[in-house]
PDB file of N, CA and C in Angstrom:
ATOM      1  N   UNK A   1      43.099  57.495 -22.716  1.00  0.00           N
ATOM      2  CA  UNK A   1      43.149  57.904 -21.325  1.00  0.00           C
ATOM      3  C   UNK A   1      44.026  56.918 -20.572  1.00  0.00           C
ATOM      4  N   UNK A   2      45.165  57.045 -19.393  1.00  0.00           N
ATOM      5  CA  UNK A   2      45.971  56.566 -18.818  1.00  0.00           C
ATOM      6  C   UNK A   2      44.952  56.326 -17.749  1.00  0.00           C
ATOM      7  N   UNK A   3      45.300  54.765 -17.759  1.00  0.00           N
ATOM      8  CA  UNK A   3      44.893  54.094 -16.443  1.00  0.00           C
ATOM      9  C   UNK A   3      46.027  53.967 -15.289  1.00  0.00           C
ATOM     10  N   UNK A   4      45.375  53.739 -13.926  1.00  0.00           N
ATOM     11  CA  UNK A   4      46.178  53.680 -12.670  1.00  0.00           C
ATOM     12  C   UNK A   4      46.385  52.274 -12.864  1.00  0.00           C
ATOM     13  N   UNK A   5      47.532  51.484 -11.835  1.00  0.00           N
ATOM     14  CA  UNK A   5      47.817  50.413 -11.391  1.00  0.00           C
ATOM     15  C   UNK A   5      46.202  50.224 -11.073  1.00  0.00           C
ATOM     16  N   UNK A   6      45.423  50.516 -10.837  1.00  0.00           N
ATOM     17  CA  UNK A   6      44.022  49.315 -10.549  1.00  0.00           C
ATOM     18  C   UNK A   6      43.390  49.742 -11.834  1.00  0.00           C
ATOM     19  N   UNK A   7      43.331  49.753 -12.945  1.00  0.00           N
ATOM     20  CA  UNK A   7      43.029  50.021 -13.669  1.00  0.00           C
ATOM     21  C   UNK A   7      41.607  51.206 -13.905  1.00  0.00           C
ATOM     22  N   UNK A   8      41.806  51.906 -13.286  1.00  0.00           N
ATOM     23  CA  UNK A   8      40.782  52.669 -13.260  1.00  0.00           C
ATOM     24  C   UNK A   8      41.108  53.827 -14.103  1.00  0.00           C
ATOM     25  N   UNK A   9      40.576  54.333 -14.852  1.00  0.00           N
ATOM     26  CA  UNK A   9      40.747  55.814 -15.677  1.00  0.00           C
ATOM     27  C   UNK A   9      40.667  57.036 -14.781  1.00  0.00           C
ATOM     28  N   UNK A  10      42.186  57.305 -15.090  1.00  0.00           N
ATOM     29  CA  UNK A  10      42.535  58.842 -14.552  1.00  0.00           C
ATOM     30  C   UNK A  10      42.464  59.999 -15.414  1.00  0.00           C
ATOM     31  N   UNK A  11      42.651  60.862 -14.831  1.00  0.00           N
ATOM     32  CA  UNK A  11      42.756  62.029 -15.824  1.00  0.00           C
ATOM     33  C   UNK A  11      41.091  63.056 -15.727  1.00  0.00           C
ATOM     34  N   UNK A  12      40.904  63.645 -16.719  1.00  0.00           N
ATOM     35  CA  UNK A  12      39.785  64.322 -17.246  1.00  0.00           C
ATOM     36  C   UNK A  12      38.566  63.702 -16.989  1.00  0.00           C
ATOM     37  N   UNK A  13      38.339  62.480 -17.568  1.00  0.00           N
ATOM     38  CA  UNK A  13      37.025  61.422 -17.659  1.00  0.00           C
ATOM     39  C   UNK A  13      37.168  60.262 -17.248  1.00  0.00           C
ATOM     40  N   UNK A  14      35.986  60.244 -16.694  1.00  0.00           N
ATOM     41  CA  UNK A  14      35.486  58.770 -15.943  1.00  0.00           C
ATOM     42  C   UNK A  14      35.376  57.367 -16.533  1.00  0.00           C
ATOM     43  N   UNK A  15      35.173  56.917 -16.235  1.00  0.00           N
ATOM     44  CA  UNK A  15      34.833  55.333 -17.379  1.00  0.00           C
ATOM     45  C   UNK A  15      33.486  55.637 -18.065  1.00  0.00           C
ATOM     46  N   UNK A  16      32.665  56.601 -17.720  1.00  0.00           N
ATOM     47  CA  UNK A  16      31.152  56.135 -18.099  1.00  0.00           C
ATOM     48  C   UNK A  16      31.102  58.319 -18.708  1.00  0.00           C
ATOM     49  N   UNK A  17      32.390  58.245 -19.138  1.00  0.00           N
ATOM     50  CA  UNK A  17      32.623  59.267 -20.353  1.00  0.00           C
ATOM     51  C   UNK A  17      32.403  61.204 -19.605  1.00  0.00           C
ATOM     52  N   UNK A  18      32.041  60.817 -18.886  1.00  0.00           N
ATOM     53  CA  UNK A  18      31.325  62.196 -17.584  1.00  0.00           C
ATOM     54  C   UNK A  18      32.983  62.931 -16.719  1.00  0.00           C
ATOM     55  N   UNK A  19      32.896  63.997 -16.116  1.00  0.00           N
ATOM     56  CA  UNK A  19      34.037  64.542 -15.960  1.00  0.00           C
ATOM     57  C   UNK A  19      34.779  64.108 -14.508  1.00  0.00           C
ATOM     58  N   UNK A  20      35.783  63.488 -14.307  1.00  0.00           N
ATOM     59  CA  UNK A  20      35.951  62.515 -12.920  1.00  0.00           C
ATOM     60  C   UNK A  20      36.433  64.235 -12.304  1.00  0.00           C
ATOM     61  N   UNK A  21      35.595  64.157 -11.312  1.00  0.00           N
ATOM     62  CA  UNK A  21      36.099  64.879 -10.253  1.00  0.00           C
ATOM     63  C   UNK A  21      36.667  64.299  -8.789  1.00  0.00           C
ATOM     64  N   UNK A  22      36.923  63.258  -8.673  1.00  0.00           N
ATOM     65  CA  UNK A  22      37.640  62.292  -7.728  1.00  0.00           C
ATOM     66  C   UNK A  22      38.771  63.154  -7.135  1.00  0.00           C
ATOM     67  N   UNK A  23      39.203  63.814  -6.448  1.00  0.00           N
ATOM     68  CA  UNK A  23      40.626  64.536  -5.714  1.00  0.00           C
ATOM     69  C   UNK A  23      41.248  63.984  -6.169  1.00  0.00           C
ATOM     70  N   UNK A  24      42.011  62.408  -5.998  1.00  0.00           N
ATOM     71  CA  UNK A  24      43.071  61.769  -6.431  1.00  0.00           C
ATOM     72  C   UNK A  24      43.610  61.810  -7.862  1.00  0.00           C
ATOM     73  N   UNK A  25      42.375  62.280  -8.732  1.00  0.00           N
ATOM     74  CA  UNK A  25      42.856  62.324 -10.054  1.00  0.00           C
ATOM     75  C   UNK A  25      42.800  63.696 -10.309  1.00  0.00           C
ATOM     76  N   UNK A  26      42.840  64.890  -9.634  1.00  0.00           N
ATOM     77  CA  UNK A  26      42.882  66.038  -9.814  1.00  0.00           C
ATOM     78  C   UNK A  26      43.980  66.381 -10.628  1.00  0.00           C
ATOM     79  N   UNK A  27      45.549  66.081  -9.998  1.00  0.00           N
ATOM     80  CA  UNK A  27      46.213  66.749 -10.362  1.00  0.00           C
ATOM     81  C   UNK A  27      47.024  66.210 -12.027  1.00  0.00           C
ATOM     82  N   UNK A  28      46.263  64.686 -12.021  1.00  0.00           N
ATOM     83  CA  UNK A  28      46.591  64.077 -13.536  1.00  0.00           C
ATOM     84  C   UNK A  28      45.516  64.665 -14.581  1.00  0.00           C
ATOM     85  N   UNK A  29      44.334  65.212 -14.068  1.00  0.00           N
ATOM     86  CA  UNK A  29      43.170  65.647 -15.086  1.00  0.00           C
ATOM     87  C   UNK A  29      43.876  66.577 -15.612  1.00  0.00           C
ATOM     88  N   UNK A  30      44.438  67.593 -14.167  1.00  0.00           N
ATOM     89  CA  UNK A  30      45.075  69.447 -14.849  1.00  0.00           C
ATOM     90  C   UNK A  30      45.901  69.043 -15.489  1.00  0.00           C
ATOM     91  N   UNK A  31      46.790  68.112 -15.045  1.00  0.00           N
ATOM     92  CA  UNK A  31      48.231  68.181 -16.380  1.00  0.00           C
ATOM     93  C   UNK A  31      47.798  67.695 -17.521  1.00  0.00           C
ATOM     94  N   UNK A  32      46.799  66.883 -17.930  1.00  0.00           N
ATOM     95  CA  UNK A  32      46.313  66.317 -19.284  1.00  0.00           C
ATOM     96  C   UNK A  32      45.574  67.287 -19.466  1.00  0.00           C
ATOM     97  N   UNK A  33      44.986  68.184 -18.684  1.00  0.00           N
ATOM     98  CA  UNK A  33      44.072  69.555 -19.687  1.00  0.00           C
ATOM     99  C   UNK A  33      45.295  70.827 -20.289  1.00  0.00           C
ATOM    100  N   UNK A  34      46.126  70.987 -19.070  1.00  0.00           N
ATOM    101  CA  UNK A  34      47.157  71.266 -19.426  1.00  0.00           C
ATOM    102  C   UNK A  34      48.017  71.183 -20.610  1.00  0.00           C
ATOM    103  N   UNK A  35      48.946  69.964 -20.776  1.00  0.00           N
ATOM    104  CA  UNK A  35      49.391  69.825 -21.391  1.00  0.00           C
ATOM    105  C   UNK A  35      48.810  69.375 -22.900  1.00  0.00           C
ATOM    106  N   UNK A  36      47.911  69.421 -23.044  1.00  0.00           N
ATOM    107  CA  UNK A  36      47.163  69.347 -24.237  1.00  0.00           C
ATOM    108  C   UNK A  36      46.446  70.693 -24.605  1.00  0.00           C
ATOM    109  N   UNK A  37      46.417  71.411 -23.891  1.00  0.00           N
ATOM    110  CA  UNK A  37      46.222  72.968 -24.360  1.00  0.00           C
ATOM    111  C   UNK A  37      47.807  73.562 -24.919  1.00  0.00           C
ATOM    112  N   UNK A  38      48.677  73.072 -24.468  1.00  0.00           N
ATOM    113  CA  UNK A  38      50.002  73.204 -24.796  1.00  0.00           C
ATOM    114  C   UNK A  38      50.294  72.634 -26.035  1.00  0.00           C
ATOM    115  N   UNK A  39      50.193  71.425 -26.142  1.00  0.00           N
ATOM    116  CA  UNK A  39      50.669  70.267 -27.612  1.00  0.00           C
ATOM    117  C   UNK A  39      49.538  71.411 -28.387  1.00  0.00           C
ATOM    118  N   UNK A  40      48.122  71.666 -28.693  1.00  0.00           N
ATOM    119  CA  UNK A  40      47.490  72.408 -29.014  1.00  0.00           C
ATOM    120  C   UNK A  40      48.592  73.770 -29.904  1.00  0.00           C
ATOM    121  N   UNK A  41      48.846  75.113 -29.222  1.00  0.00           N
ATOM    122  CA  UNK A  41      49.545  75.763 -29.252  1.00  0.00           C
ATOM    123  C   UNK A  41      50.951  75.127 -29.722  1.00  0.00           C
ATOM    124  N   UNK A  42      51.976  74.453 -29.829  1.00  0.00           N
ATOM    125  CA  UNK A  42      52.983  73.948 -30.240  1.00  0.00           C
ATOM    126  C   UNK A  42      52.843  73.755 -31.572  1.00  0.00           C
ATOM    127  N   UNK A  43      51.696  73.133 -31.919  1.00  0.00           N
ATOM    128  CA  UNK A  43      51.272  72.956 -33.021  1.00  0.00           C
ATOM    129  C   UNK A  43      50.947  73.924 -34.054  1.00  0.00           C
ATOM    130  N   UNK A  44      50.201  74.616 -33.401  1.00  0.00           N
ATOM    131  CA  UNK A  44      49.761  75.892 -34.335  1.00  0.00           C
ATOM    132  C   UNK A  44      50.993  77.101 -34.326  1.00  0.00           C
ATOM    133  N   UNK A  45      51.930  76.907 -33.975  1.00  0.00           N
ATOM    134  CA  UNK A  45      53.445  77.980 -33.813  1.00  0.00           C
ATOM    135  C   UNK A  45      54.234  77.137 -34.529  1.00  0.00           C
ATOM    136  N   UNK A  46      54.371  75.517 -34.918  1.00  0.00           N
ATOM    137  CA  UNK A  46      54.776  75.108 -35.843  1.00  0.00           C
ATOM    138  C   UNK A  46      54.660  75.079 -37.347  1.00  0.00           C
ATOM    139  N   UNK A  47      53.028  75.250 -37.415  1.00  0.00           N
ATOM    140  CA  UNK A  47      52.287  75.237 -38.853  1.00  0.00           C
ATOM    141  C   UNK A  47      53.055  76.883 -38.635  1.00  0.00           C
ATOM    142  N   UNK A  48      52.792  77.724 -38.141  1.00  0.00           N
ATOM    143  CA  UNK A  48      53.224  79.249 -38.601  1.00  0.00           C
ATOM    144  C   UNK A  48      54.331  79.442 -38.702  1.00  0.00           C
ATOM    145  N   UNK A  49      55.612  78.639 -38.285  1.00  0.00           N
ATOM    146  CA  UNK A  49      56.538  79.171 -38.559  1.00  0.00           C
ATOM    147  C   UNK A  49      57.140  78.318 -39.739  1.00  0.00           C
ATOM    148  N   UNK A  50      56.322  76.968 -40.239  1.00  0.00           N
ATOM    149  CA  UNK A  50      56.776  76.358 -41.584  1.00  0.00           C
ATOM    150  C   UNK A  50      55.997  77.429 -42.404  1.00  0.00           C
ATOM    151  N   UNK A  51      54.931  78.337 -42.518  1.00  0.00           N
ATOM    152  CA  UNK A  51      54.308  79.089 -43.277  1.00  0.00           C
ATOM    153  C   UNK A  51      55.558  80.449 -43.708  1.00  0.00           C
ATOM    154  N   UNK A  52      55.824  80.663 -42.476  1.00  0.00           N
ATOM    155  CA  UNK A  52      56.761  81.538 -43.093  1.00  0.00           C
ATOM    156  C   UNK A  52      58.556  81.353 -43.219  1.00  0.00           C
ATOM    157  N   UNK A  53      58.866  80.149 -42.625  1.00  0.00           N
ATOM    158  CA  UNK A  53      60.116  79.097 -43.344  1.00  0.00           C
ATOM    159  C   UNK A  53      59.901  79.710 -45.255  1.00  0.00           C
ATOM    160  N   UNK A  54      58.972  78.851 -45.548  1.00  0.00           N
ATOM    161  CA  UNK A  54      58.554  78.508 -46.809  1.00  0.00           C
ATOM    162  C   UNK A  54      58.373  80.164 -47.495  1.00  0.00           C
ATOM    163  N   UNK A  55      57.330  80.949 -46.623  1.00  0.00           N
ATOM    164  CA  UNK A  55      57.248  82.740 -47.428  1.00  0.00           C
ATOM    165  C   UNK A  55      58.608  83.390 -47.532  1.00  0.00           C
ATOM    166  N   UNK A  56      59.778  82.746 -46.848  1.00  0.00           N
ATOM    167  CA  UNK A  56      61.220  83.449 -46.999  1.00  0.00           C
ATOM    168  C   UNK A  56      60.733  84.305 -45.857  1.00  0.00           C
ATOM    169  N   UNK A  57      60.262  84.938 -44.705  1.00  0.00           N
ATOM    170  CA  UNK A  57      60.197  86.004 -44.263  1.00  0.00           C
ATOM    171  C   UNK A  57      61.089  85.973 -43.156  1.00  0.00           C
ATOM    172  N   UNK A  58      61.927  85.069 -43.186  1.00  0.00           N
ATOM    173  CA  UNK A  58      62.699  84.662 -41.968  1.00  0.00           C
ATOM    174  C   UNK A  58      63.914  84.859 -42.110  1.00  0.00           C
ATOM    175  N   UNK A  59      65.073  84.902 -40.905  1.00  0.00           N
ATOM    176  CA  UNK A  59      66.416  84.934 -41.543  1.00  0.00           C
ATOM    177  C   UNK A  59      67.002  83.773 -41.386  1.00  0.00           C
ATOM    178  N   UNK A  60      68.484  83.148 -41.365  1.00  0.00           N
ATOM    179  CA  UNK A  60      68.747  81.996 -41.701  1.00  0.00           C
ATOM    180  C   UNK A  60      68.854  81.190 -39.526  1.00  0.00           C
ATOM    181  N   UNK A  61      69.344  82.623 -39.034  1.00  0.00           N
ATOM    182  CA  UNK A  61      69.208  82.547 -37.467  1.00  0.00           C
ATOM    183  C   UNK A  61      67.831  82.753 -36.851  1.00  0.00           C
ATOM    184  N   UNK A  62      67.010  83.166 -37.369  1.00  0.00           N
ATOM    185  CA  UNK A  62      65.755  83.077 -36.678  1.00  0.00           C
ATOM    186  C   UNK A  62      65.070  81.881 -37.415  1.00  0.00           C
ATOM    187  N   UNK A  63      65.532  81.197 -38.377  1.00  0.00           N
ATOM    188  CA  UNK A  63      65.097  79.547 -38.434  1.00  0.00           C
ATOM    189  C   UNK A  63      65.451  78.545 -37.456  1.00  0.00           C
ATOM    190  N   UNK A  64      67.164  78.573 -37.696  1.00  0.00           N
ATOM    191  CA  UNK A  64      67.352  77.975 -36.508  1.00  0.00           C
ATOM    192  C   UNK A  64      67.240  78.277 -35.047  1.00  0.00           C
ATOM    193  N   UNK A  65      66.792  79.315 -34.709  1.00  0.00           N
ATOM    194  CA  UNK A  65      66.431  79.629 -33.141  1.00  0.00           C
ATOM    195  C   UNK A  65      64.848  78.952 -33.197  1.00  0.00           C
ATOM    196  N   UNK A  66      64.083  79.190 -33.962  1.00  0.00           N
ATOM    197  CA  UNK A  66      63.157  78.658 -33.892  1.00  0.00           C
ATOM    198  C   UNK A  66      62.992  76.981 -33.908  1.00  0.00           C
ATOM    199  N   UNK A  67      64.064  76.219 -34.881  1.00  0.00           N
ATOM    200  CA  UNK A  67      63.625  75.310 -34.693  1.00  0.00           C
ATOM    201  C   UNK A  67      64.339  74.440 -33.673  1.00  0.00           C
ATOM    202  N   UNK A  68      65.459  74.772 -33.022  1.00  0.00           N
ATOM    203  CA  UNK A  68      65.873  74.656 -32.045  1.00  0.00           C
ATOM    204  C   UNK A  68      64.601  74.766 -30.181  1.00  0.00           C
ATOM    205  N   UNK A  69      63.927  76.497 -30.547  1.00  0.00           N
ATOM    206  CA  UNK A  69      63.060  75.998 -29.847  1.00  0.00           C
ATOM    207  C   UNK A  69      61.859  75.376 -29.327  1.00  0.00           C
ATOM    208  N   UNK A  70      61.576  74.737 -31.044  1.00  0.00           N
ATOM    209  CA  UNK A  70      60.319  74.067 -30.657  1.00  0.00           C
ATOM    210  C   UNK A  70      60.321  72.292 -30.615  1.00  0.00           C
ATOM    211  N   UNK A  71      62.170  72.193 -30.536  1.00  0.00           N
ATOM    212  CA  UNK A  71      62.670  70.762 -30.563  1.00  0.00           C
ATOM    213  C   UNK A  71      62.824  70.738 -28.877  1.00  0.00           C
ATOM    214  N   UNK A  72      63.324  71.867 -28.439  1.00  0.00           N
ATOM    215  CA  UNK A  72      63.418  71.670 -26.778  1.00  0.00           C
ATOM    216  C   UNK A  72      61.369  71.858 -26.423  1.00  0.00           C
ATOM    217  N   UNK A  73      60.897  71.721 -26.977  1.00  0.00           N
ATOM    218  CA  UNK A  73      59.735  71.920 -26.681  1.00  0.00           C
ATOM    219  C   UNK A  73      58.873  70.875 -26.385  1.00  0.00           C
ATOM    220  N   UNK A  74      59.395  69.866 -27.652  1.00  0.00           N
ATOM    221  CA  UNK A  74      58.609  68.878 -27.938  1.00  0.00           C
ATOM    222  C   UNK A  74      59.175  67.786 -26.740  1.00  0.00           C
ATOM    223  N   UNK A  75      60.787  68.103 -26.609  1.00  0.00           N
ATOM    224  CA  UNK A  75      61.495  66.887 -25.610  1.00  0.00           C
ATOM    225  C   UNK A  75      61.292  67.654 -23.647  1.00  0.00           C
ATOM    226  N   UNK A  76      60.955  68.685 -23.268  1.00  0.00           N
ATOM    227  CA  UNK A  76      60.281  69.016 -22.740  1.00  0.00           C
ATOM    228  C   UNK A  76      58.193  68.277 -22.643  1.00  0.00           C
ATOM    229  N   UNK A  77      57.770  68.199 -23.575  1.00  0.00           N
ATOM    230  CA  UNK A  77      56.280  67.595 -23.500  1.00  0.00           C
ATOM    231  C   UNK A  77      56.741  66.530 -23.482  1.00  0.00           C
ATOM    232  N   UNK A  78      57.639  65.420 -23.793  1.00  0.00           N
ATOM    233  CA  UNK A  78      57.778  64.032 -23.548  1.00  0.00           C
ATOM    234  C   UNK A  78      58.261  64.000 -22.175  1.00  0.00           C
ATOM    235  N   UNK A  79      58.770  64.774 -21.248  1.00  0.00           N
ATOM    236  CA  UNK A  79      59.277  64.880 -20.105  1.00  0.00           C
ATOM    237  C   UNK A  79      57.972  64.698 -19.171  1.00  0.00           C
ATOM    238  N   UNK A  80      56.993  65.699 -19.464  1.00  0.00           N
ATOM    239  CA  UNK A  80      56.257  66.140 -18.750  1.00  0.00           C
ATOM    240  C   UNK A  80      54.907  65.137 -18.659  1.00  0.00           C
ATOM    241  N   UNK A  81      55.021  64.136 -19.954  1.00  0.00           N
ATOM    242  CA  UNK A  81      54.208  63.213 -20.431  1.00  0.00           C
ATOM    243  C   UNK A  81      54.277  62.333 -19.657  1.00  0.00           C
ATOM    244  N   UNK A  82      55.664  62.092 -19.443  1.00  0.00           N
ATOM    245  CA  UNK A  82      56.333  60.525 -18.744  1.00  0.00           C
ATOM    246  C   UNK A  82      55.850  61.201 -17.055  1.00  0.00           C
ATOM    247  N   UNK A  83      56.319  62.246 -16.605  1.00  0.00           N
ATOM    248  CA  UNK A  83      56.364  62.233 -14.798  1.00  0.00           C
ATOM    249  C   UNK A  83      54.373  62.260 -14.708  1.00  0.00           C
ATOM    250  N   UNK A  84      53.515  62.651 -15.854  1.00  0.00           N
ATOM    251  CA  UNK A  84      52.179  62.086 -15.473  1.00  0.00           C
ATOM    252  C   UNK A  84      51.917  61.075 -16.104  1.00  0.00           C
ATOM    253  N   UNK A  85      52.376  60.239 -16.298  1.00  0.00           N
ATOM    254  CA  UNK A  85      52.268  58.833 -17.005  1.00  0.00           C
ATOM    255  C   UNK A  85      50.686  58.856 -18.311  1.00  0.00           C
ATOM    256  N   UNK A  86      51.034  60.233 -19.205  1.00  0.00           N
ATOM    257  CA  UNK A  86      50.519  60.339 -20.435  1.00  0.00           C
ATOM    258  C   UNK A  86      51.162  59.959 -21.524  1.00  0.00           C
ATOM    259  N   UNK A  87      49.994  59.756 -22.478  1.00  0.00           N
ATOM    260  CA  UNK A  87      50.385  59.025 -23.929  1.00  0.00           C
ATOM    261  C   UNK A  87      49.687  60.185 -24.866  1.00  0.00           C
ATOM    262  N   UNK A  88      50.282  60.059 -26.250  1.00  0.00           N
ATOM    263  CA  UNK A  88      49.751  61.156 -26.993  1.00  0.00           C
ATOM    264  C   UNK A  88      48.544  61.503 -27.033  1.00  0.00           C
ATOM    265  N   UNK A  89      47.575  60.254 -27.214  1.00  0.00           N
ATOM    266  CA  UNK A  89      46.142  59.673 -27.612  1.00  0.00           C
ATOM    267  C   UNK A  89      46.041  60.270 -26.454  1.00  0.00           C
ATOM    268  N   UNK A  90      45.815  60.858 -24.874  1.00  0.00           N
ATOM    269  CA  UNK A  90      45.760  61.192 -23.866  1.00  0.00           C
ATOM    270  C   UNK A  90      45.361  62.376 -24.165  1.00  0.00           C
ATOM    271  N   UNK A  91      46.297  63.353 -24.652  1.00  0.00           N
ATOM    272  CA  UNK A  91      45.996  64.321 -25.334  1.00  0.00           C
ATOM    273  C   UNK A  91      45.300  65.073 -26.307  1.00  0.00           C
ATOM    274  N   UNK A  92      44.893  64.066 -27.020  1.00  0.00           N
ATOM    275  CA  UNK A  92      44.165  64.422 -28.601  1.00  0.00           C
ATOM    276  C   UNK A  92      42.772  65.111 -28.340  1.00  0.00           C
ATOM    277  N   UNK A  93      42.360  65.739 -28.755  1.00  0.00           N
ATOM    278  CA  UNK A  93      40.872  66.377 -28.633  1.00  0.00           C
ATOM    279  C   UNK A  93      40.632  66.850 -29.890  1.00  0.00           C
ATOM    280  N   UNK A  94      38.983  66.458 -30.145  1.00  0.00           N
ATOM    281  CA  UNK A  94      38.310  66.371 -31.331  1.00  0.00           C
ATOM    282  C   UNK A  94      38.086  67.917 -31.528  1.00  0.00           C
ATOM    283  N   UNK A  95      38.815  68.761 -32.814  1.00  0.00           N
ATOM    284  CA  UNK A  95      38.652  70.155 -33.207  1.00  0.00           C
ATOM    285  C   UNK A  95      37.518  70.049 -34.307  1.00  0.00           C
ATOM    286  N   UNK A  96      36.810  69.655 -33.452  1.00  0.00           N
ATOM    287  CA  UNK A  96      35.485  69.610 -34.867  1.00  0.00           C
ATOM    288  C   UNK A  96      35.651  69.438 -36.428  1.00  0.00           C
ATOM    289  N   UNK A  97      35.268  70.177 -37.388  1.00  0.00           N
ATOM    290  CA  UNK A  97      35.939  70.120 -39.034  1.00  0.00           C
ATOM    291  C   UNK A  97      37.258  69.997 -39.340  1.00  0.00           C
ATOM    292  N   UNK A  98      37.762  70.387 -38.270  1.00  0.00           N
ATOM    293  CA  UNK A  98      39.463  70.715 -38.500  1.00  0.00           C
ATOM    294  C   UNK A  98      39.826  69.400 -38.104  1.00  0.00           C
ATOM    295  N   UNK A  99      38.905  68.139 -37.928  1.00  0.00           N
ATOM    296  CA  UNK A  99      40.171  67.070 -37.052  1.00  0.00           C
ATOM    297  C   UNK A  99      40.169  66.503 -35.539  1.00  0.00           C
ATOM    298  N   UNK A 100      40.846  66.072 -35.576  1.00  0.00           N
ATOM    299  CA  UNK A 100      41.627  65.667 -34.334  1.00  0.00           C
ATOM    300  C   UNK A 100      43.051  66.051 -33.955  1.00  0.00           C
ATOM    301  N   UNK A 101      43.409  66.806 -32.683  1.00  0.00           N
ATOM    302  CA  UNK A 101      44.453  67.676 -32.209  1.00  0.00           C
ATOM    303  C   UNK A 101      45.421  66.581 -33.024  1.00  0.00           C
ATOM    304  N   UNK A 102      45.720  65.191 -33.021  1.00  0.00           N
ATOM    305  CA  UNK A 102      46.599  64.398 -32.709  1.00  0.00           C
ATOM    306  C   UNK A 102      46.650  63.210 -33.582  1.00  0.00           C
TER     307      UNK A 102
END
């Protein structure tokens, strides 16, 4: 979780793990719920399109359109990371059996 200049935890959760509803951290909570419902999805359109990279079901231009757009994707989420002053670990959420997003 990204701390403020006073070191206080912004975003989603509080210091004492509970959901900060503080106004001031409103609009850093949505972009970290946000953008981690996003990295989420990025992810799972990556595993599917190496699934079918690999099944051949693709053509040699719909590889590269694809991986073209999930490279503007990823440098887009580092954009969007930096103007809310998030880090990956910011993002990560525990998918139960499956892991951690991150």
């Amino acid at each position: 979780m990204s701390q403020n200049p006073a070191g206080a935890k912004t975003g989603l959760q509080s210091s004492n793990g509970k959901i900060n509803l503080d106004p001031d951290s409103a609009e850093q909570g949505l972009a970290q719920l946000v953008l981690t419902v996003i990295e989420l999805l990025r992810q799972l359109v990556e595993r599917h399109a190496i699934r079918r990279v690999d099944g051949g079901t693709l053509t040699d231009q719909q590889i590269e359109d694809l991986g073209v757009a999930l490279a503007n994707l990823e440098i887009k989420m580092e954009e969007m990371k930096d103007i809310f002053d998030l880090k990956d670990e910011d993002l990560n959420i525990d998918l139960g059996p499956l892991g951690n997003l991150i």
